[in-house]
N, C-alpha and C. Protein backbone atom coordinates (compact mmCIF):
# COMPACT_ATOMS: atom_id res chain seq x y z
N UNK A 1 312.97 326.05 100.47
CA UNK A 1 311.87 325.88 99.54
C UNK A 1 312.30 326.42 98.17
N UNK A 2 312.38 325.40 97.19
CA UNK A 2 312.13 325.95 96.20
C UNK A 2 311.01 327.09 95.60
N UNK A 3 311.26 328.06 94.51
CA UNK A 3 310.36 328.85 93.82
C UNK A 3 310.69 328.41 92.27
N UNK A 4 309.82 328.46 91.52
CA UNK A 4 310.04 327.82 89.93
C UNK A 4 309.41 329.54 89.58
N UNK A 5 310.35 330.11 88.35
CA UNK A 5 309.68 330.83 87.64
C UNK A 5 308.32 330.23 86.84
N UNK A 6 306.89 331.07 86.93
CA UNK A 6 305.80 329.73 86.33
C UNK A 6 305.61 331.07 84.96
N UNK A 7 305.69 330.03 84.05
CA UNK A 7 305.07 330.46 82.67
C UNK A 7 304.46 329.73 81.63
N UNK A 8 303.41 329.53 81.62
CA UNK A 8 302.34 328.30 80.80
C UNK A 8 301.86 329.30 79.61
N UNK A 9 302.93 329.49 78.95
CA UNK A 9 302.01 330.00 77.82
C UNK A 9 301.84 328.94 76.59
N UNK A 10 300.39 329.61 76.35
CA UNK A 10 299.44 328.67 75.43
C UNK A 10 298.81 329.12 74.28
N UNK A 11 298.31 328.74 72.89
CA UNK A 11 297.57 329.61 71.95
C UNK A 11 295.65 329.29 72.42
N UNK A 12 295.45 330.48 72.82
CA UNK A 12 294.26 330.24 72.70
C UNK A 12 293.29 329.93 71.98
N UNK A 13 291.77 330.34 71.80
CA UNK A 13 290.90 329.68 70.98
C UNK A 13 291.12 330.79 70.10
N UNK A 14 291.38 331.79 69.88
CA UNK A 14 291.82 332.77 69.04
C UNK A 14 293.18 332.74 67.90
N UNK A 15 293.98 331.90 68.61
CA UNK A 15 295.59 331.72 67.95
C UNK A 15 296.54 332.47 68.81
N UNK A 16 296.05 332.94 69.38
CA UNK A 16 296.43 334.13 70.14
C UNK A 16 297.92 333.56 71.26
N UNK A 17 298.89 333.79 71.55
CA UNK A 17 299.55 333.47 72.42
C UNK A 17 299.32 334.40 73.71
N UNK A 18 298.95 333.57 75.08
CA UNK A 18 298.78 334.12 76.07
C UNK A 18 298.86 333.18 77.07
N UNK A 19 299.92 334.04 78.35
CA UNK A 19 300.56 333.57 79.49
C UNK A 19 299.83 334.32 80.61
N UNK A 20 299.06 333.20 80.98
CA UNK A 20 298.02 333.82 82.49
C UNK A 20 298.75 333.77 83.37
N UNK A 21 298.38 335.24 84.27
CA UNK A 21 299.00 335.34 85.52
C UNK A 21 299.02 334.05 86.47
N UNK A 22 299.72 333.96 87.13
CA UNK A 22 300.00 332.67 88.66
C UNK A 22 299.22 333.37 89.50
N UNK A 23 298.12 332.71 90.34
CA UNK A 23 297.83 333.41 91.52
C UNK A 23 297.99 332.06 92.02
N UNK A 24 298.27 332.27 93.90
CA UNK A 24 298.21 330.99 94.72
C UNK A 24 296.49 330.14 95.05
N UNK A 25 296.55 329.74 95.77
CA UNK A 25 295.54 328.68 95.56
C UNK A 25 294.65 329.51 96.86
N UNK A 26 295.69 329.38 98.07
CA UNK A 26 295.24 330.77 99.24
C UNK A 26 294.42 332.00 98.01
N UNK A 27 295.08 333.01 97.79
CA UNK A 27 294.76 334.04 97.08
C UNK A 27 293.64 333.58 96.35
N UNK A 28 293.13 332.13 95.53
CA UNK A 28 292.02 332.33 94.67
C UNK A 28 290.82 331.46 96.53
N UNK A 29 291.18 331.40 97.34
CA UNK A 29 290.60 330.94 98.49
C UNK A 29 290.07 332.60 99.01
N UNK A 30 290.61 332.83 98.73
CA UNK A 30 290.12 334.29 100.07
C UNK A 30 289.73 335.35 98.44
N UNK A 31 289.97 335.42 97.16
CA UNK A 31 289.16 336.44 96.72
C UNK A 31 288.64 335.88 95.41
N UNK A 32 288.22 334.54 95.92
CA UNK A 32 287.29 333.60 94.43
C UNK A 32 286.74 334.83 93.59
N UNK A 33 285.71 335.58 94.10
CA UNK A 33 284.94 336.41 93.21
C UNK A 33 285.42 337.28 92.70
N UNK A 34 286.47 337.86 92.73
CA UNK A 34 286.95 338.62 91.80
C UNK A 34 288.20 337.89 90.91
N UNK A 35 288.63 336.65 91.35
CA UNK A 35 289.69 336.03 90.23
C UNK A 35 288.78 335.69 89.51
N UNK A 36 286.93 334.97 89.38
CA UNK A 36 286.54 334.57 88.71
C UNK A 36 286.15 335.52 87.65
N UNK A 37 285.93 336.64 88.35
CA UNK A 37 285.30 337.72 87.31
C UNK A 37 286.49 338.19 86.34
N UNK A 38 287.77 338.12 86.75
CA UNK A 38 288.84 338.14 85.78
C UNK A 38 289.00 337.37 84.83
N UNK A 39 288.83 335.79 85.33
CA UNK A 39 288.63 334.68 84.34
C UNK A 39 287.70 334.98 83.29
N UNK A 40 286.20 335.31 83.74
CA UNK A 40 285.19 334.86 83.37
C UNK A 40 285.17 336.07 81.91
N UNK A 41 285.70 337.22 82.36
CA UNK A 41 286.09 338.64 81.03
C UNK A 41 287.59 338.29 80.20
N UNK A 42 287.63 336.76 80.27
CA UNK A 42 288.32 336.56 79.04
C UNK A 42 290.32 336.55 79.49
N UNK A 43 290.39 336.81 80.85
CA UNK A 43 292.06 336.61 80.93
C UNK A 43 291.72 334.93 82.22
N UNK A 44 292.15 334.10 81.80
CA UNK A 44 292.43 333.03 82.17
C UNK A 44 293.99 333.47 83.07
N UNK A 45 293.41 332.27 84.59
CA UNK A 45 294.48 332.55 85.85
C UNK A 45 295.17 331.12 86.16
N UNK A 46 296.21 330.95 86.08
CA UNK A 46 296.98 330.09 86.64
C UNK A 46 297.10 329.86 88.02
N UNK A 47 296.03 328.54 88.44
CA UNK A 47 296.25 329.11 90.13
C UNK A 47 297.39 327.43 90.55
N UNK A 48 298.60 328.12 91.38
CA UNK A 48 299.36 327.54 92.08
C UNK A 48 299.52 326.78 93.44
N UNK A 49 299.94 325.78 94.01
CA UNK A 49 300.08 325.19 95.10
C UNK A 49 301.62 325.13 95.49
N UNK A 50 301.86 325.55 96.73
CA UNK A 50 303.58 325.48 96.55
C UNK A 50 304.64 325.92 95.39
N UNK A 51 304.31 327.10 94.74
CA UNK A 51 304.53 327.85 93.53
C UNK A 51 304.57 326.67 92.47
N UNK A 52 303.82 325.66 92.14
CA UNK A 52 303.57 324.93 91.27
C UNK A 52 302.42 324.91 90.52
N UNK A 53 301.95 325.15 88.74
CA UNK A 53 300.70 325.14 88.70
C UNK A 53 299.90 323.80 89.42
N UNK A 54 298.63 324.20 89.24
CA UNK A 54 297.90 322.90 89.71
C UNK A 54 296.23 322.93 89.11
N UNK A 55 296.45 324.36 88.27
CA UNK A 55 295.32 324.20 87.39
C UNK A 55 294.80 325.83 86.94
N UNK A 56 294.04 325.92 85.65
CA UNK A 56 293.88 327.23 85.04
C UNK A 56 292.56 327.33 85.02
N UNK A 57 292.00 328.48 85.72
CA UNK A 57 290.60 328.74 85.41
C UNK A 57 290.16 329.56 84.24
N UNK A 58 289.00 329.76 83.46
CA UNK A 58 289.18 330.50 82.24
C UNK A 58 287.56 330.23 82.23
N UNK A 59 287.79 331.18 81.55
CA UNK A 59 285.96 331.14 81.09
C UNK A 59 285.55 329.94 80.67
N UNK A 60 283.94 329.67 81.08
CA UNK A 60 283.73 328.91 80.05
C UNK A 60 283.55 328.84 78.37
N UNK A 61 282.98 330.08 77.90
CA UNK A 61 283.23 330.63 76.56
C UNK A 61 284.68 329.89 76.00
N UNK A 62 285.40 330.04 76.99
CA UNK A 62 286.97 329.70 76.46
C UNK A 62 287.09 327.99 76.35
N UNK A 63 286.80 327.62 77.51
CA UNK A 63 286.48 326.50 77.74
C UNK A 63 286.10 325.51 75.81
N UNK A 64 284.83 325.94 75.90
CA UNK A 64 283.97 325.14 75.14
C UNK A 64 284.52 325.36 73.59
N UNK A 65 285.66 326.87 73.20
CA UNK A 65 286.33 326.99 71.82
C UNK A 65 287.15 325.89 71.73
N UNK A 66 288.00 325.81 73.40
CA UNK A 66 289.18 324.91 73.02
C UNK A 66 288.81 323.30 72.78
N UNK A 67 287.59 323.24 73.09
CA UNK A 67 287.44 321.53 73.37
C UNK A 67 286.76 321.66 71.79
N UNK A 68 285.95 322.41 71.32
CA UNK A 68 285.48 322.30 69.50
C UNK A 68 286.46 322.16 68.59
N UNK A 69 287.86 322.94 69.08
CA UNK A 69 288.83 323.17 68.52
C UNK A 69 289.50 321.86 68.14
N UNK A 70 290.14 320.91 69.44
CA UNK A 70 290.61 319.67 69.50
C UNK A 70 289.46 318.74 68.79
N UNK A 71 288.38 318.66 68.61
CA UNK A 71 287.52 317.77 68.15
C UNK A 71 287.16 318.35 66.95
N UNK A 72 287.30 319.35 66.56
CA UNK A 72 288.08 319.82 65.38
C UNK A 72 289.04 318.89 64.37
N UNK A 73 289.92 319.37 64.85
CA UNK A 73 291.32 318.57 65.00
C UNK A 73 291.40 317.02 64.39
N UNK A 74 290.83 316.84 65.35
CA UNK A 74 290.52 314.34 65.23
C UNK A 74 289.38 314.77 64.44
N UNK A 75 288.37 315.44 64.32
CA UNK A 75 287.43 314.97 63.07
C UNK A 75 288.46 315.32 61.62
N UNK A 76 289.20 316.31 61.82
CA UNK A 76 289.77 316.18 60.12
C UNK A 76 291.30 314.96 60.02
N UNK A 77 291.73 314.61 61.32
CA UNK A 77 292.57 313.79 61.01
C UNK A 77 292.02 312.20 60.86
N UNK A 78 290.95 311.73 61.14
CA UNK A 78 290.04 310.78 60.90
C UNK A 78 289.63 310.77 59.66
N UNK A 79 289.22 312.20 59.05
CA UNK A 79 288.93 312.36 57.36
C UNK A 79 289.86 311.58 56.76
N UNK A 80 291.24 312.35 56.97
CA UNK A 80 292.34 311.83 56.16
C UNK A 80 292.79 310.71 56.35
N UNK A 81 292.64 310.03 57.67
CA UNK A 81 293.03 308.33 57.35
C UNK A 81 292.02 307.83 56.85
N UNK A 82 290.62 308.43 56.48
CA UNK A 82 289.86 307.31 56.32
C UNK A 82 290.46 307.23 54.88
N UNK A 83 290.42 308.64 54.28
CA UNK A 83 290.83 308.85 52.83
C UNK A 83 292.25 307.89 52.31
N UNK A 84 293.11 307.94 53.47
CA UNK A 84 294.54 307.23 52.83
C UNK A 84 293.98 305.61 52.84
N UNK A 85 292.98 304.93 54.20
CA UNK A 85 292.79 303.38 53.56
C UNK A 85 291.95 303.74 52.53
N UNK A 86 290.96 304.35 52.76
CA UNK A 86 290.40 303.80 51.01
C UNK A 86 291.38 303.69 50.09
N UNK A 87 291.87 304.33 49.65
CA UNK A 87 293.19 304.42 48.65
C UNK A 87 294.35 303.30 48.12
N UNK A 88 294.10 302.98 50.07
CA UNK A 88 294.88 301.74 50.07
C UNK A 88 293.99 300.37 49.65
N UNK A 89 292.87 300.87 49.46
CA UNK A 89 291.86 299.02 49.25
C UNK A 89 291.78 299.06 47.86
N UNK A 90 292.55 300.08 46.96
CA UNK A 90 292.12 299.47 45.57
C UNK A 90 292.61 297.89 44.74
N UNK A 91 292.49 297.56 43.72
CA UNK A 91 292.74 296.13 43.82
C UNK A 91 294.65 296.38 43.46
N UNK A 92 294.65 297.48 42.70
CA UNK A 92 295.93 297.11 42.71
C UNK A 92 297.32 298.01 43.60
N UNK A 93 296.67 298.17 44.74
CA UNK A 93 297.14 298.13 46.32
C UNK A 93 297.56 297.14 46.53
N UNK A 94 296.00 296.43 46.80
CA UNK A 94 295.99 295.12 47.22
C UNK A 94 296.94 294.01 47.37
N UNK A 95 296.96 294.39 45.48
CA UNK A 95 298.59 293.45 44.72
C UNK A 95 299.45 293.67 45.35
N UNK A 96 299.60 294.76 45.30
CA UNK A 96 301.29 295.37 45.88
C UNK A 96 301.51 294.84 47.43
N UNK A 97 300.46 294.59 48.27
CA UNK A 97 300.32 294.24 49.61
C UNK A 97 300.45 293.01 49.61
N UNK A 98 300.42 291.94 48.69
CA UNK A 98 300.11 290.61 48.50
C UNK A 98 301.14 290.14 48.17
N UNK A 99 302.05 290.75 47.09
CA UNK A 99 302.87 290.72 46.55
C UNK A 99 304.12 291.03 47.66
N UNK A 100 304.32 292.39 48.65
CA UNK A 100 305.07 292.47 49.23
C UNK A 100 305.28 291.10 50.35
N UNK A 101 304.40 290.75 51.14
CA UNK A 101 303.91 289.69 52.17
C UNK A 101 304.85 288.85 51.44
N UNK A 102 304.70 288.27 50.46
CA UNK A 102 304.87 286.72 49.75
C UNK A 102 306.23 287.00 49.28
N UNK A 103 306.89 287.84 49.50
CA UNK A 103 308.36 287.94 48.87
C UNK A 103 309.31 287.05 49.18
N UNK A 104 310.11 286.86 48.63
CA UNK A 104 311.34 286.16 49.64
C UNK A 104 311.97 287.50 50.40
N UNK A 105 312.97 286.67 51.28
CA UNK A 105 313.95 287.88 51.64
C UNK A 105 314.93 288.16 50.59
N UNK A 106 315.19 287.36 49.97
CA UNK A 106 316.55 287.98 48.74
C UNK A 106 315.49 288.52 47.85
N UNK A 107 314.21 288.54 47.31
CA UNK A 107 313.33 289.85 46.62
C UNK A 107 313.45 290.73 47.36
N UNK A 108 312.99 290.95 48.47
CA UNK A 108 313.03 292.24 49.82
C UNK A 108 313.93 292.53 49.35
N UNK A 109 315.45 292.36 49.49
CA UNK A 109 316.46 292.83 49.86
C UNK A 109 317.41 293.55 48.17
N UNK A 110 316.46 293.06 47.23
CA UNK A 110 316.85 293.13 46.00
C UNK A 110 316.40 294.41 45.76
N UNK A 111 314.77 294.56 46.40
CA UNK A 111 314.04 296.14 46.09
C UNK A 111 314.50 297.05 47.16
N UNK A 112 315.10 296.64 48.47
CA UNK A 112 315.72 297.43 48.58
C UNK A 112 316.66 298.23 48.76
N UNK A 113 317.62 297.29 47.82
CA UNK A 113 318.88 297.99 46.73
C UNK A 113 318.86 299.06 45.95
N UNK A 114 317.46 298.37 44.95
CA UNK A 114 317.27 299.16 43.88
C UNK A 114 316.51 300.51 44.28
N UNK A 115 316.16 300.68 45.51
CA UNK A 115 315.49 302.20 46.31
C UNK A 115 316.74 302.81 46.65
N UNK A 116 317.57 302.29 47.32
CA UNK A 116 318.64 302.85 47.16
C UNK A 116 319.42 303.61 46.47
C-alpha cells in the first residue's frame, strides 16, 4: 500500500496560509463530534480515504467567506470585460475592426513587418 505525504495548503478567507490536519474517514466516523467542533472553531480538517484526501470540513462561517470571495472575484472580472468591450464599440474601433477583416494578406503581412 501506498502512503502519500498529504498537504493541501490553501489561503483562507483571511489570506491567511493554512494546511489542515489529515484525519481518516474511520477517525472522523467514530469521533464526528469533536472533529466537528474543531472544524466548526475555525481549524478546517482534511478527512482521508486510503491516505488520500477526499474532502475538507470547515466551518460554515468559512464556508460562506470563501464562496463571497470567488463571486467576488467574477463580479470584478465581468466589470472589466464589460469595460474593455465598451471601449471596443467606439466608432473608431469599429474602423480598425473593419478595416483589419477587409485587408488583404500582403496588407496583413505588411503591418506585420512594420510591428516588427
Amino acid at each position: 500500500m501506498r502512503f502519500f505525504l498529504l498537504k493541501l495548503t490553501y489561503r483562507n478567507s483571511h489570506g491567511e496560509l493554512v494546511d489542515p490536519p489529515a484525519v481518516t474517514a474511520t477517525r472522523v466516523k467514530n469521533q464526528f463530534g469533536s472533529i466537528l467542533e474543531q472544524a466548526t472553531h475555525g481549524s478546517p480538517v482534511a478527512i482521508t480515504r486510503h491516505a488520500m484526501p477526499k474532502a475538507v470540513l470547515l466551518s460554515y462561517k468559512e464556508f460562506e467567506s470563501l464562496v463571497k470571495q470567488q463571486t467576488n472575484a467574477l463580479d470584478d472580472l465581468s466589470a472589466e470585460f464589460d469595460e474593455l468591450l465598451m471601449h471596443m464599440q467606439t466608432p473608431k474601433a469599429q474602423k480598425g475592426m473593419k478595416m483589419a477583416f477587409e485587408a488583404s494578406p500582403t496588407q496583413l503581412g505588411q503591418v506585420a513587418a512594420k510591428a516588427v
